[in-house]
Protein backbone atom coordinates (compact mmCIF):
# COMPACT_ATOMS: atom_id res chain seq x y z
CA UNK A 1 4.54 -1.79 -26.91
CA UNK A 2 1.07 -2.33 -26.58
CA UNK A 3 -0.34 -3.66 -22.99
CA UNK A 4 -2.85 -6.24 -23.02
CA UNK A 5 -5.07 -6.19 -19.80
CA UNK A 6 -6.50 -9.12 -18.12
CA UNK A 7 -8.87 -8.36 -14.97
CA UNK A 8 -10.02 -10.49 -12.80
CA UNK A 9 -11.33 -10.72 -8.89
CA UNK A 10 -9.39 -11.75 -5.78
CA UNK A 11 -9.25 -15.26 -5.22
CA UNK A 12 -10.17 -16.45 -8.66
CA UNK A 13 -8.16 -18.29 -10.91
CA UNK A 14 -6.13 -17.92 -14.20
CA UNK A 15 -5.98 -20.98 -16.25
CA UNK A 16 -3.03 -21.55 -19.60
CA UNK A 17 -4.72 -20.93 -22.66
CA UNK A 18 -7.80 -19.80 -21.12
CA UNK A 19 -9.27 -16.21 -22.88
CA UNK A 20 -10.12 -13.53 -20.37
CA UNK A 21 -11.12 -10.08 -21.45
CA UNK A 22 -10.00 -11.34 -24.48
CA UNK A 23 -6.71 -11.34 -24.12
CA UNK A 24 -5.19 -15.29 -23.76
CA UNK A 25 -3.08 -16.09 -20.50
CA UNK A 26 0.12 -17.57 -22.32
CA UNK A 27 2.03 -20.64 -20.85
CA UNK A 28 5.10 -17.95 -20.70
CA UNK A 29 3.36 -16.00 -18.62
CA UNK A 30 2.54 -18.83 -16.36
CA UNK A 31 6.20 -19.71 -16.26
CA UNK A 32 7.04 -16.62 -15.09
CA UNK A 33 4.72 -16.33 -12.16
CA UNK A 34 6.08 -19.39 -11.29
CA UNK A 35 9.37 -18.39 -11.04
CA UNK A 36 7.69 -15.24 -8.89
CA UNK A 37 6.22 -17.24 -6.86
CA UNK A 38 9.91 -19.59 -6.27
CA UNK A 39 11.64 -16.17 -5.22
CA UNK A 40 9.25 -15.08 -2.77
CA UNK A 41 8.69 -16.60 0.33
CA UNK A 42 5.54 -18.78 1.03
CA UNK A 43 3.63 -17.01 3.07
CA UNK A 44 4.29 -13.87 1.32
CA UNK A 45 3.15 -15.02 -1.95
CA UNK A 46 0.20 -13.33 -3.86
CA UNK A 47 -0.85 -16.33 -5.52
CA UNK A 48 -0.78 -19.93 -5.23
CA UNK A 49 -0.21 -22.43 -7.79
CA UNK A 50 -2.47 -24.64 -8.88
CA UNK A 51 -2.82 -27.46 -11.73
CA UNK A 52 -1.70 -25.50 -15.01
CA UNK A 53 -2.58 -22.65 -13.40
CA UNK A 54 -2.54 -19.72 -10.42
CA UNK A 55 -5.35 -19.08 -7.77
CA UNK A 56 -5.12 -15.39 -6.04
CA UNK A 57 -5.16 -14.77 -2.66
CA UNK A 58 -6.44 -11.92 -0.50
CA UNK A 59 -3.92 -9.59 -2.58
CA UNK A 60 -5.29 -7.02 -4.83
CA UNK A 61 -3.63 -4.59 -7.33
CA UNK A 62 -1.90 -4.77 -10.41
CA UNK A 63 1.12 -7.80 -11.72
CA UNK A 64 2.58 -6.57 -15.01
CA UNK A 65 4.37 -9.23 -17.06
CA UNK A 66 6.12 -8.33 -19.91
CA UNK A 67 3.03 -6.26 -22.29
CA UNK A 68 0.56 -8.37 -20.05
CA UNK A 69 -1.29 -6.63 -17.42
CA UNK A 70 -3.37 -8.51 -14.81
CA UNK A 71 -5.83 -6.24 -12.34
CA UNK A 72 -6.87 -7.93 -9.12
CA UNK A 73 -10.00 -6.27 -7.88
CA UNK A 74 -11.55 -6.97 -4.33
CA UNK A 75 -14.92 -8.44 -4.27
CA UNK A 76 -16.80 -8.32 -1.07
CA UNK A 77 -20.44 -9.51 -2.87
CA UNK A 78 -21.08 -12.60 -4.13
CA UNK A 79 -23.71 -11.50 -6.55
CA UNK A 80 -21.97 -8.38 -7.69
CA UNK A 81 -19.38 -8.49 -11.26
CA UNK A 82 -19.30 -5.07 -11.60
CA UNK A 83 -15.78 -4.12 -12.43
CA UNK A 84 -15.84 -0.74 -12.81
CA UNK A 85 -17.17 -0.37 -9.24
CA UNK A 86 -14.67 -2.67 -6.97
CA UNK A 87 -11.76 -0.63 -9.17
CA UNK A 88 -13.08 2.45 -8.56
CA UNK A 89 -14.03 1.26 -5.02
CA UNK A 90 -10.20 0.61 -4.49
CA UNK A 91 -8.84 3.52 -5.97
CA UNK A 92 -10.69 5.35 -3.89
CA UNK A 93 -9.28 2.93 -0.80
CA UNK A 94 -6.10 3.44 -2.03
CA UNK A 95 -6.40 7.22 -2.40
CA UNK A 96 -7.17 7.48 1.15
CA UNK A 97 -4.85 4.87 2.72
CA UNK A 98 -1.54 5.10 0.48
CA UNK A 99 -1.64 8.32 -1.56
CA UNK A 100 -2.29 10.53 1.42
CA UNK A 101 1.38 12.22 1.25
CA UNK A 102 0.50 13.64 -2.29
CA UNK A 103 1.15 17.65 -2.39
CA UNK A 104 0.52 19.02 -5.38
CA UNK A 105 -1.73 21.19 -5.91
CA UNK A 106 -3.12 20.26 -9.14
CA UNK A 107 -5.96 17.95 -7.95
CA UNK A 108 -6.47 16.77 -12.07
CA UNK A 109 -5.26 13.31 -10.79
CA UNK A 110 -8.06 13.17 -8.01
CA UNK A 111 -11.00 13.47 -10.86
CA UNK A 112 -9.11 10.94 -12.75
CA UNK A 113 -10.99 7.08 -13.10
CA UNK A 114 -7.79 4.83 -14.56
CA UNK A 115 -7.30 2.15 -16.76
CA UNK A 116 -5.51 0.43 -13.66
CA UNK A 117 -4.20 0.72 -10.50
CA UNK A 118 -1.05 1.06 -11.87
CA UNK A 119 -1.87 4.26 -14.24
CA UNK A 120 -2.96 6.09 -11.09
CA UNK A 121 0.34 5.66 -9.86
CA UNK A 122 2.32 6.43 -12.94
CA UNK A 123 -0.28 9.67 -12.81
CA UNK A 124 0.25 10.95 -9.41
CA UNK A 125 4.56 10.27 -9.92
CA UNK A 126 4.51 12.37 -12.82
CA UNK A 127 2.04 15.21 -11.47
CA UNK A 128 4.18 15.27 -8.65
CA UNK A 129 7.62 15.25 -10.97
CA UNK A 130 6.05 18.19 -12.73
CA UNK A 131 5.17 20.27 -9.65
CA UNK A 132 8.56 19.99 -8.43
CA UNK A 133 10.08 21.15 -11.81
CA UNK A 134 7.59 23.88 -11.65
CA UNK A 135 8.64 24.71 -7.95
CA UNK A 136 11.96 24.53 -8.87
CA UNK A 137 14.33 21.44 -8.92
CA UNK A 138 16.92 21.32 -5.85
CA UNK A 139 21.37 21.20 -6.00
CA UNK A 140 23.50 19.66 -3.88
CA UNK A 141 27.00 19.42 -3.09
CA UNK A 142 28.71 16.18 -3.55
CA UNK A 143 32.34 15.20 -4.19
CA UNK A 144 33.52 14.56 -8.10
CA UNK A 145 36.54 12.71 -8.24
CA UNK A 146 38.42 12.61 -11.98
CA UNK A 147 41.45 11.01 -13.41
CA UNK A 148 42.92 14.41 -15.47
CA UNK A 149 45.97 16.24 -16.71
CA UNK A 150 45.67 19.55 -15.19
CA UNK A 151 45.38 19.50 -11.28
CA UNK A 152 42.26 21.53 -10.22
CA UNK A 153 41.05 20.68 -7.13
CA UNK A 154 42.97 18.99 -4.10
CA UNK A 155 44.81 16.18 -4.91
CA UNK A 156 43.24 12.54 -4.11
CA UNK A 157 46.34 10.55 -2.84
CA UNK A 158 45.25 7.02 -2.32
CA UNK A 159 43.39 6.69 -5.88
CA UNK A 160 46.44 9.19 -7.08
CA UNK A 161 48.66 6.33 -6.52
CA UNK A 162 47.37 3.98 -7.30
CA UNK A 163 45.93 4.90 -10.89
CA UNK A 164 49.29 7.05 -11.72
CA UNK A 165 52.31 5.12 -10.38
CA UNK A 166 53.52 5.09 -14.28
CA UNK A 167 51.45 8.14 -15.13
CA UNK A 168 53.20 10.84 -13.86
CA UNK A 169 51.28 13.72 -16.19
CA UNK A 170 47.54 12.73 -14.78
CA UNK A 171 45.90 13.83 -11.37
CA UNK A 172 43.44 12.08 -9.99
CA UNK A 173 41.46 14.75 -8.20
CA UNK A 174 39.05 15.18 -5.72
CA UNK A 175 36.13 18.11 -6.27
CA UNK A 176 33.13 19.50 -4.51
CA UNK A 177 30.46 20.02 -6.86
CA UNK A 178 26.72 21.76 -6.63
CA UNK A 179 24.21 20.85 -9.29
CA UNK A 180 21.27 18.45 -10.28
CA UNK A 181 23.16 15.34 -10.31
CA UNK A 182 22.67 13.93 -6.96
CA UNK A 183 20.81 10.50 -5.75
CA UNK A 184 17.25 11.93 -5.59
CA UNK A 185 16.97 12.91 -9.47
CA UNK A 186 18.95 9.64 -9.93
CA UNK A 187 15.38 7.76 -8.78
CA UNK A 188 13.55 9.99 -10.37
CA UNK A 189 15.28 9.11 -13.46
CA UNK A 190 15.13 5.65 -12.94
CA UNK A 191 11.38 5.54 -12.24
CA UNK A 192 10.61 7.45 -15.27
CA UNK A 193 12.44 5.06 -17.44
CA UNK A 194 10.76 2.19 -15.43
CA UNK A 195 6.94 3.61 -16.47
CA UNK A 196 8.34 4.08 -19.92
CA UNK A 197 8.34 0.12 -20.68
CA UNK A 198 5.24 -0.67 -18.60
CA UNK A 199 2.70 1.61 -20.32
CA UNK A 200 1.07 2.36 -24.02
CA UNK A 201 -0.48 5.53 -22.98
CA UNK A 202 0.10 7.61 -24.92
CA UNK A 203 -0.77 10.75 -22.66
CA UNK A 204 1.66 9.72 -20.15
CA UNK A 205 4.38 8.90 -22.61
CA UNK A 206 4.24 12.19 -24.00
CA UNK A 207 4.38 14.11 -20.30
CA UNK A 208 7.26 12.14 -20.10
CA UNK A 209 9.28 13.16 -22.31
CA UNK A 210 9.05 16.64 -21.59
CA UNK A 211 10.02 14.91 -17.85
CA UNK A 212 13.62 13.72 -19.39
CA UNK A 213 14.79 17.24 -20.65
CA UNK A 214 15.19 18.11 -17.03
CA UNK A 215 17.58 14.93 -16.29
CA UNK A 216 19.75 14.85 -19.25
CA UNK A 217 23.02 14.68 -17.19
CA UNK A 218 21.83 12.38 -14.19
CA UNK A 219 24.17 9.43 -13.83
CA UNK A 220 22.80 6.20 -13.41
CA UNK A 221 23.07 4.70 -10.01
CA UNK A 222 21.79 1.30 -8.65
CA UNK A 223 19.24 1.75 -6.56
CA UNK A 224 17.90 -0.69 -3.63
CA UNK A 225 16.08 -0.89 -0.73
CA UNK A 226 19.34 0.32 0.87
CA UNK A 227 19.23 3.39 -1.55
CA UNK A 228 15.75 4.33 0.20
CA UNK A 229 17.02 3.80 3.77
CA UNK A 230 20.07 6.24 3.80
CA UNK A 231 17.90 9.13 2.26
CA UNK A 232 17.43 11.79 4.62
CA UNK A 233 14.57 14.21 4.58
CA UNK A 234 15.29 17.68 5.69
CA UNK A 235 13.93 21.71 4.93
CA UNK A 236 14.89 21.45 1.42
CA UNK A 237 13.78 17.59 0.89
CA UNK A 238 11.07 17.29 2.12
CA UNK A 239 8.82 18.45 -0.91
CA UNK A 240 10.82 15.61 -2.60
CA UNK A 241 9.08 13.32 -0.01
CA UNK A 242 5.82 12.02 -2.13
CA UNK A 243 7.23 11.28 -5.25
CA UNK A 244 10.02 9.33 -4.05
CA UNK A 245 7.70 7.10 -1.67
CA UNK A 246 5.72 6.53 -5.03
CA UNK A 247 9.37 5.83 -6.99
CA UNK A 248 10.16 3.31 -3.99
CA UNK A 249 6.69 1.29 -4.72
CA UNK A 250 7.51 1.20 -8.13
CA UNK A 251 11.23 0.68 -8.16
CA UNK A 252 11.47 -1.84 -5.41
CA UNK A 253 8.60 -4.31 -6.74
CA UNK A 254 9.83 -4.58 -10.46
CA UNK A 255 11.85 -7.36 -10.79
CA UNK A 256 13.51 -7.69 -14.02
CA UNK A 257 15.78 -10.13 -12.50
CA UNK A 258 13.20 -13.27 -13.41
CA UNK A 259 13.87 -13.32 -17.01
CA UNK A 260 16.60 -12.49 -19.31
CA UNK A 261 14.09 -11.83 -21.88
CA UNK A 262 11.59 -9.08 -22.30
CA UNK A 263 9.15 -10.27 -19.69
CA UNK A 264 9.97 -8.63 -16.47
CA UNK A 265 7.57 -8.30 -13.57
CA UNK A 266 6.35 -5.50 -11.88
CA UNK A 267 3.92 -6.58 -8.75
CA UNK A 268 1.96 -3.84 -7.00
CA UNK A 269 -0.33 -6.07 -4.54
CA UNK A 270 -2.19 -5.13 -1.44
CA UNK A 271 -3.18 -7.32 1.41
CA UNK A 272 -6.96 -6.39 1.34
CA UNK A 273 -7.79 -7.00 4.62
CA UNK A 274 -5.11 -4.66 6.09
CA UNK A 275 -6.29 -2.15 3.67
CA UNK A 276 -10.02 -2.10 4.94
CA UNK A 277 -8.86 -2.34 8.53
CA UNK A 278 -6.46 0.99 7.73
CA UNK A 279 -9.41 2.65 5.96
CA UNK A 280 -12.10 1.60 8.56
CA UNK A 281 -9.26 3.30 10.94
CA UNK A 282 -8.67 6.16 8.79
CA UNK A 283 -12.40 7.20 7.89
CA UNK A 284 -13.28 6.96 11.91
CA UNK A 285 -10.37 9.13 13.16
CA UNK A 286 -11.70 11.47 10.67
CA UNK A 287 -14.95 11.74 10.93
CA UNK A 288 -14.89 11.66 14.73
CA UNK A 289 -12.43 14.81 14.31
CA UNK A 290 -14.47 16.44 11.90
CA UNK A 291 -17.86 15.55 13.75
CA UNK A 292 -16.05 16.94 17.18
CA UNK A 293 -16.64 13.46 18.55
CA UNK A 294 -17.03 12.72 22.19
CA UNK A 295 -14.95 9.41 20.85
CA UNK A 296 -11.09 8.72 20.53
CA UNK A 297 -9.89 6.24 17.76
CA UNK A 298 -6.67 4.27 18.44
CA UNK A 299 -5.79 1.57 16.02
CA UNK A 300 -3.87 -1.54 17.18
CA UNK A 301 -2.99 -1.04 20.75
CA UNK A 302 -0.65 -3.37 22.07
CA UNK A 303 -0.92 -5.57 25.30
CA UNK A 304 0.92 -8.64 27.10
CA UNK A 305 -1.08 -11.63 27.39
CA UNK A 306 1.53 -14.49 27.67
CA UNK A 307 4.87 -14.35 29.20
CA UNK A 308 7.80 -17.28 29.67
CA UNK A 309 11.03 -17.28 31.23
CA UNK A 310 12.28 -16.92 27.45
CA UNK A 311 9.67 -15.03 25.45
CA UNK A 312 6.75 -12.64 25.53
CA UNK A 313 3.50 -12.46 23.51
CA UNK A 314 1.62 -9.13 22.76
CA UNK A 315 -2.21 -9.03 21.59
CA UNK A 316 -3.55 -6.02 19.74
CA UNK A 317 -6.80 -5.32 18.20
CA UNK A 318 -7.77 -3.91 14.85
CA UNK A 319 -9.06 -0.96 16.33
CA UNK A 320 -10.20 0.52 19.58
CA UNK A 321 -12.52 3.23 20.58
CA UNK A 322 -12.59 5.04 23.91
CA UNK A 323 -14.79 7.93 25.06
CA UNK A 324 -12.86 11.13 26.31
CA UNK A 325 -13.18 12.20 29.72
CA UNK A 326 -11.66 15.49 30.93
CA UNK A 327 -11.50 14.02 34.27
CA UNK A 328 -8.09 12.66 35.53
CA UNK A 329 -7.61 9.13 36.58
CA UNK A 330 -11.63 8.53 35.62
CA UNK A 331 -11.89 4.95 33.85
CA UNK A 332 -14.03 5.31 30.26
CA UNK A 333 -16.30 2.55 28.30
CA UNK A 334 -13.69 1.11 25.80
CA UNK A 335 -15.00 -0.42 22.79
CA UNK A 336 -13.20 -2.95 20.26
CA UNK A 337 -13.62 -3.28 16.35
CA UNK A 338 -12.15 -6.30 14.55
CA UNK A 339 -12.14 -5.56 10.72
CA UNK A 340 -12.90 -8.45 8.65
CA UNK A 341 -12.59 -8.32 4.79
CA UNK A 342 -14.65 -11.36 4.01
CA UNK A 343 -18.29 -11.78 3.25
CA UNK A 344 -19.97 -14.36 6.35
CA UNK A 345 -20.72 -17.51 4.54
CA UNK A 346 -23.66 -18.16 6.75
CA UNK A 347 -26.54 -16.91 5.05
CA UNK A 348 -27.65 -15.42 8.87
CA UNK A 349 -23.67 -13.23 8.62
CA UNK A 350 -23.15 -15.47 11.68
CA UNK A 351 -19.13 -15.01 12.37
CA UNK A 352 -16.79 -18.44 12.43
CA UNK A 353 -15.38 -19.82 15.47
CA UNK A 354 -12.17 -18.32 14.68
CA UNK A 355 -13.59 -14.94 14.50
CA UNK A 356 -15.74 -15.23 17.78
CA UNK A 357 -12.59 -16.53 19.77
CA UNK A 358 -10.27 -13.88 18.87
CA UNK A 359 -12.46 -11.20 19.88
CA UNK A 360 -13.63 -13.27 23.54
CA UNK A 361 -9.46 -12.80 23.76
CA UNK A 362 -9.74 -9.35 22.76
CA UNK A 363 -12.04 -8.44 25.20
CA UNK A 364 -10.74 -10.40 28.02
CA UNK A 365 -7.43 -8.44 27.84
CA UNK A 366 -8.29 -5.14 27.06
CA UNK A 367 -11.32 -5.67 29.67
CA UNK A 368 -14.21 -4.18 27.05
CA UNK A 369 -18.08 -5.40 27.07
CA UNK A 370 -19.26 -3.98 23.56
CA UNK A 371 -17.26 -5.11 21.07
CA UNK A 372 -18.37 -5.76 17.29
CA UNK A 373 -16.74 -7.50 14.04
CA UNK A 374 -16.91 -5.55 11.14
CA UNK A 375 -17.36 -6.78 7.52
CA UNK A 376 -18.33 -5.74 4.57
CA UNK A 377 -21.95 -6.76 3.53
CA UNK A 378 -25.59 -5.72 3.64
CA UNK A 379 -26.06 -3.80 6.53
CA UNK A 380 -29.36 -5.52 6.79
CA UNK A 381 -27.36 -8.37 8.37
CA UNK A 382 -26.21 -6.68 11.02
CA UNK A 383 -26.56 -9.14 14.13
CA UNK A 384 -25.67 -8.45 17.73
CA UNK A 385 -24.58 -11.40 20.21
CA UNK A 386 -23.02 -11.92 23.52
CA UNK A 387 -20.94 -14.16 24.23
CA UNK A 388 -22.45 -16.68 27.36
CA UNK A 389 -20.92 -16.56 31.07
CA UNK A 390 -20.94 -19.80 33.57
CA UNK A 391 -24.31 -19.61 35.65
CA UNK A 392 -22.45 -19.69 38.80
CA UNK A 393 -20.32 -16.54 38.18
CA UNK A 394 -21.37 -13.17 38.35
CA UNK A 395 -19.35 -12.36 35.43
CA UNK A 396 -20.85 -9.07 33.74
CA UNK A 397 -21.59 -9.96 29.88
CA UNK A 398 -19.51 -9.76 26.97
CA UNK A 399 -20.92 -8.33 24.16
CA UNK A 400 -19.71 -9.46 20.35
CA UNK A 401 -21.92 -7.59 17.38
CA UNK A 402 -21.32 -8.31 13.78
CA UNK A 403 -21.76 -4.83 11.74
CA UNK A 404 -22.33 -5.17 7.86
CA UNK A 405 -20.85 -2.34 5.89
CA UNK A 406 -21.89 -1.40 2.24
CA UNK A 407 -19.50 -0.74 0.26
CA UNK A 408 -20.06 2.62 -1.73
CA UNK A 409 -18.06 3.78 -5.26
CA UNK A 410 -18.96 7.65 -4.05
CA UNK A 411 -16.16 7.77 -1.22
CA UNK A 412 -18.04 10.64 0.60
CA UNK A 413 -20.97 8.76 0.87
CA UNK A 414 -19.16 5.43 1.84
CA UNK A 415 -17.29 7.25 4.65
CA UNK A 416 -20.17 8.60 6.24
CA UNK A 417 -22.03 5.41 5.87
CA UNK A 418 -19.29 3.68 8.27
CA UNK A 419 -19.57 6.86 11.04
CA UNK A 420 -22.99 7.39 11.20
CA UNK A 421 -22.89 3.07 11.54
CA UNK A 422 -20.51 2.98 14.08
CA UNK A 423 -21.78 5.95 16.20
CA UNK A 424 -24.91 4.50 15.89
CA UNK A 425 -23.89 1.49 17.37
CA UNK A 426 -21.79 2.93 19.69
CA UNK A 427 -24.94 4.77 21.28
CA UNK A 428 -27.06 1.50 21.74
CA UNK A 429 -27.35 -0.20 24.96
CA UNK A 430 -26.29 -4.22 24.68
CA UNK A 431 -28.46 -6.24 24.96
């Protein structure tokens, strides 16, 4: 089956009969998102719907209908259709965020540039498949029970009587087993039959096939969100670990459910602004580690700021810095970031209301003076503010920045761009 790829930028639209890349956006594809966008709930949705049509949302990734691929790549500048670099820009995101459980110590999948999102997926699953074949697969012991005429094995005796009331020459029987067939290769199975349908490359297609000799007797099990739940992790399992989160991605967001026909969906979306508040997080905590900062990074820090007789309401910021002290009970400057994944619309990079009041809350509660919303942007926009205290008060001032981050394809030079920002800004004085 050959995949036909539409791409397109967060909150743009796709119109019916409309060409993009080429490739036409088909009214049965449209029906289909529609009946995605029926099953999920409304403020979950990735999309909305519009007049013969869809309009994305804040959600990037990958939606797979049927043969029809559509890539949703973040877009942080205006000026800037460069596809290549906001899909290389989030696979490198995504590499840091979501992929950091990977193990294996082939690293080929870290110097590849994909098609898709979804390729580097189907990529690291199989890398990982084939490191633990090459590691050795894992038995276990589970119980076979079999309706037979010799009796080997202990005798079942409620299925026993049931199944042989009038067959007194069978015996149903109850075994302990140890081999390959157990829930784990079960997934395994079932994911590599899933990336089967939903590629045409022809690389990984071939990789997997040499996958399936290793699975030939696997039974096929349904497998939910329960399935995921009850697995437990221990010694043995726990090399198992990566490729099964990436089978769980996969598994649990295709829903061939929404058509009997050959169009099934498989959605792998990400809320972009959690994922640039996770990476601002991650790169910090890194870099402050690896730079032997005198700075602590704590990301979303809960505390109370409303109670009733019947109900409580936390407030926690994106992220909060706090200088270290090796002194006990000795109070240190506390600093709050609020990520923002959203170019300013003033030309200025003057924040909205919204923005301005939610750190003032911020600040208020967690009792911080320097505090700074971060977007991405020209750093030449950088402003800083304060926000302004009654005249008759002595009420020391409450400082609100806006920081402007670049975004960078070279991940290196993108994460040391944000630390040497941020400690940069951490070392001024307010104003």
């Amino acid at each position: 089956m050959k995949i036909n790829k539409i791409t397109i930028f967060e909150h743009n639209k796709l119109i019916v009969d409309k060409e993009y890349n080429g490739v036409i956006f088909k009214e049965t594809y449209y029906n289909q998102l529609i009946k995605f966008y029926n099953a999920q709930k409304e403020k979950d949705s990735l999309y909305t719907l519009i007049a013969n049509g869809i309009k994305f949302k804040e959600y990037v990734g990958v939606i797979q209908i049927g043969n029809l691929q559509i890539e949703v790549l973040p877009k942080a500048d205006k000026d800037s259709t460069d596809e290549n670099k906001w899909r290389k820009l989030l696979i490198n995101m995504l590499r840091e965020i979501e992929l950091q459980l990977i193990k294996a110590p082939s690293s080929s999948w870290l110097k590849l540039i994909p098609n898709s999102i979804l390729e580097l997926y189907f990529e690291i699953f199989i890398s990982e498949l084939e490191y633990l074949i090459r590691t050795g697969l894992i038995k276990q012991y589970h119980p076979v029970t079999s309706n037979q005429a010799v009796l080997r094995g202990s005798l079942y005796f409620p299925k026993h009587i049931t199944h042989n009331l009038v067959h007194k020459e069978l015996f149903y029987t109850r075994n302990i087993t140890y081999n390959y067939d157990h829930i784990w290769h079960s997934i395994f199975r079932e994911t590599i039959q899933l990336i089967k349908t939903l590629t045409d490359n022809a690389h990984l297609h071939n990789r997997i096939k040499v996958l399936e000799l290793y699975f030939p007797e696997v039974q096929k099990r349904t497998i939910t969100a329960q399935t995921f739940a009850n697995l437990k992790y221990n010694r043995k399992t726990e090399s198992y670990r990566p490729a099964t989160e990436i089978a769980k991605l996969l598994l649990l967001n295709f829903h061939p459910d929404l058509s009997s026909g050959t169009n099934h969906i498989l959605a792998l979306m990400f809320d972009m602004n959690k994922l640039w508040e996770k990476f601002i997080y991650i790169t910090l905590r890194k870099q402050f580690i690896r730079n032997q900062s005198k700075y602590n990074v704590y990301a979303q820090r809960k505390k109370l700021f409303w109670s009733s007789e019947y109900n409580k309401r936390e407030i926690k910021p994106d992220i909060i810095i706090q200088e270290q002290t090796n002194e006990a009970n000795k109070q240190t400057d506390c600093y709050i970031l609020d990520t923002k994944w959203k170019v300013p619309e003033n030309i200025n990079a003057i924040p909205s209301d919204s923005d301005l009041m939610q750190i003032f809350a911020y600040a208020n509660i967690f009792n911080t003076h320097k505090n700074a919303l971060v977007y991405p942007g020209n750093p030449k926009n950088s402003k800083k503010g304060h926000y302004e205290s009654p005249e008759d008060t002595q009420k020391e001032t409450i400082g609100c920045d806006t920081i402007l981050l670049e975004c960078k394809e070279n991940i290196k030079e993108f994460q040391e761009s944000i630390y040497s920002t941020i400690s940069e800004w951490l070392s001024q004085k307010m104003e």
